[in-house]
Protein backbone atom coordinates (compact mmCIF):
# COMPACT_ATOMS: atom_id res chain seq x y z
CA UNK A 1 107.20 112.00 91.37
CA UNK A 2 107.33 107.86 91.06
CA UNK A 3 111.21 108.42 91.29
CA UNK A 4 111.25 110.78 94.82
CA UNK A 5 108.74 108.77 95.95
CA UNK A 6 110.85 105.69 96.01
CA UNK A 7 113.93 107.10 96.77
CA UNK A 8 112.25 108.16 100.20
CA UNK A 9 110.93 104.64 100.53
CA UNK A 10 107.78 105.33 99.99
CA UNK A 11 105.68 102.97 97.89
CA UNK A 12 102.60 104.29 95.83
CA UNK A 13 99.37 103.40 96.56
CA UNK A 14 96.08 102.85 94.07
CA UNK A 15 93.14 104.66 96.05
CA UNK A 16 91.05 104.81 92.98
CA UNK A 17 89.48 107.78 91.01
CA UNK A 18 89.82 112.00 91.41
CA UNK A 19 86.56 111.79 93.77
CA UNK A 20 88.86 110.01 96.28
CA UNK A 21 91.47 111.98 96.47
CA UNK A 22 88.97 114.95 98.15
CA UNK A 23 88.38 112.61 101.00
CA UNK A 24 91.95 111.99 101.33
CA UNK A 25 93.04 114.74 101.67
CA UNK A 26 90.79 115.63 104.49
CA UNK A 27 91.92 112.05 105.98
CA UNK A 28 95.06 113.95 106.06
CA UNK A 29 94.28 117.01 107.77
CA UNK A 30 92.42 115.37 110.72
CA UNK A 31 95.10 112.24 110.98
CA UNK A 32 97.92 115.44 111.72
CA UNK A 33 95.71 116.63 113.87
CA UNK A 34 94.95 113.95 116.12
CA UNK A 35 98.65 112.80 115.91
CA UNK A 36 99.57 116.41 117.06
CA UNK A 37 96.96 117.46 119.50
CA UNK A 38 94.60 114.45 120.01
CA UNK A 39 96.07 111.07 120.84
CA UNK A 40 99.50 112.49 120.90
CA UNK A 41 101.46 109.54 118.55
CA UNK A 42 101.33 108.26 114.92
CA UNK A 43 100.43 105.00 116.34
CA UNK A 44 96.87 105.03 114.90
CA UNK A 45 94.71 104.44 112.30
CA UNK A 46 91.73 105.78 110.72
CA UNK A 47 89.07 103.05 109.57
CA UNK A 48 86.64 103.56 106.29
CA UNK A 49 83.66 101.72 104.90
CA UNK A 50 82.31 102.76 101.49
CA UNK A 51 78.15 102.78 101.88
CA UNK A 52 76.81 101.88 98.38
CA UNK A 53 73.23 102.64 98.30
């Protein structure tokens, strides 16, 4: 996967542990959907703070 990865040009990414990945991929499903039907471009970005308490 490394090597299709970086032949697309894509560079991997360290987002931490299997609990992350859930949120992710829901990060995923409403970024397409704002790009598609919501603000309209892929010019945006999605901001996170971890709570720890």
């Amino acid at each position: 996967m490394l090597a299709v990865s970086l032949a697309l040009g894509l560079r991997p990414l360290d987002v931490g542990g299997l609990k992350m990945a859930h949120w992710l991929e829901g990060v995923g499903v409403v970024t397409v959907g704002l790009a598609g039907n919501g603000v309209g471009h892929w010019d945006f970005a999605l901001g996170a703070n971890e709570f720890t308490g």
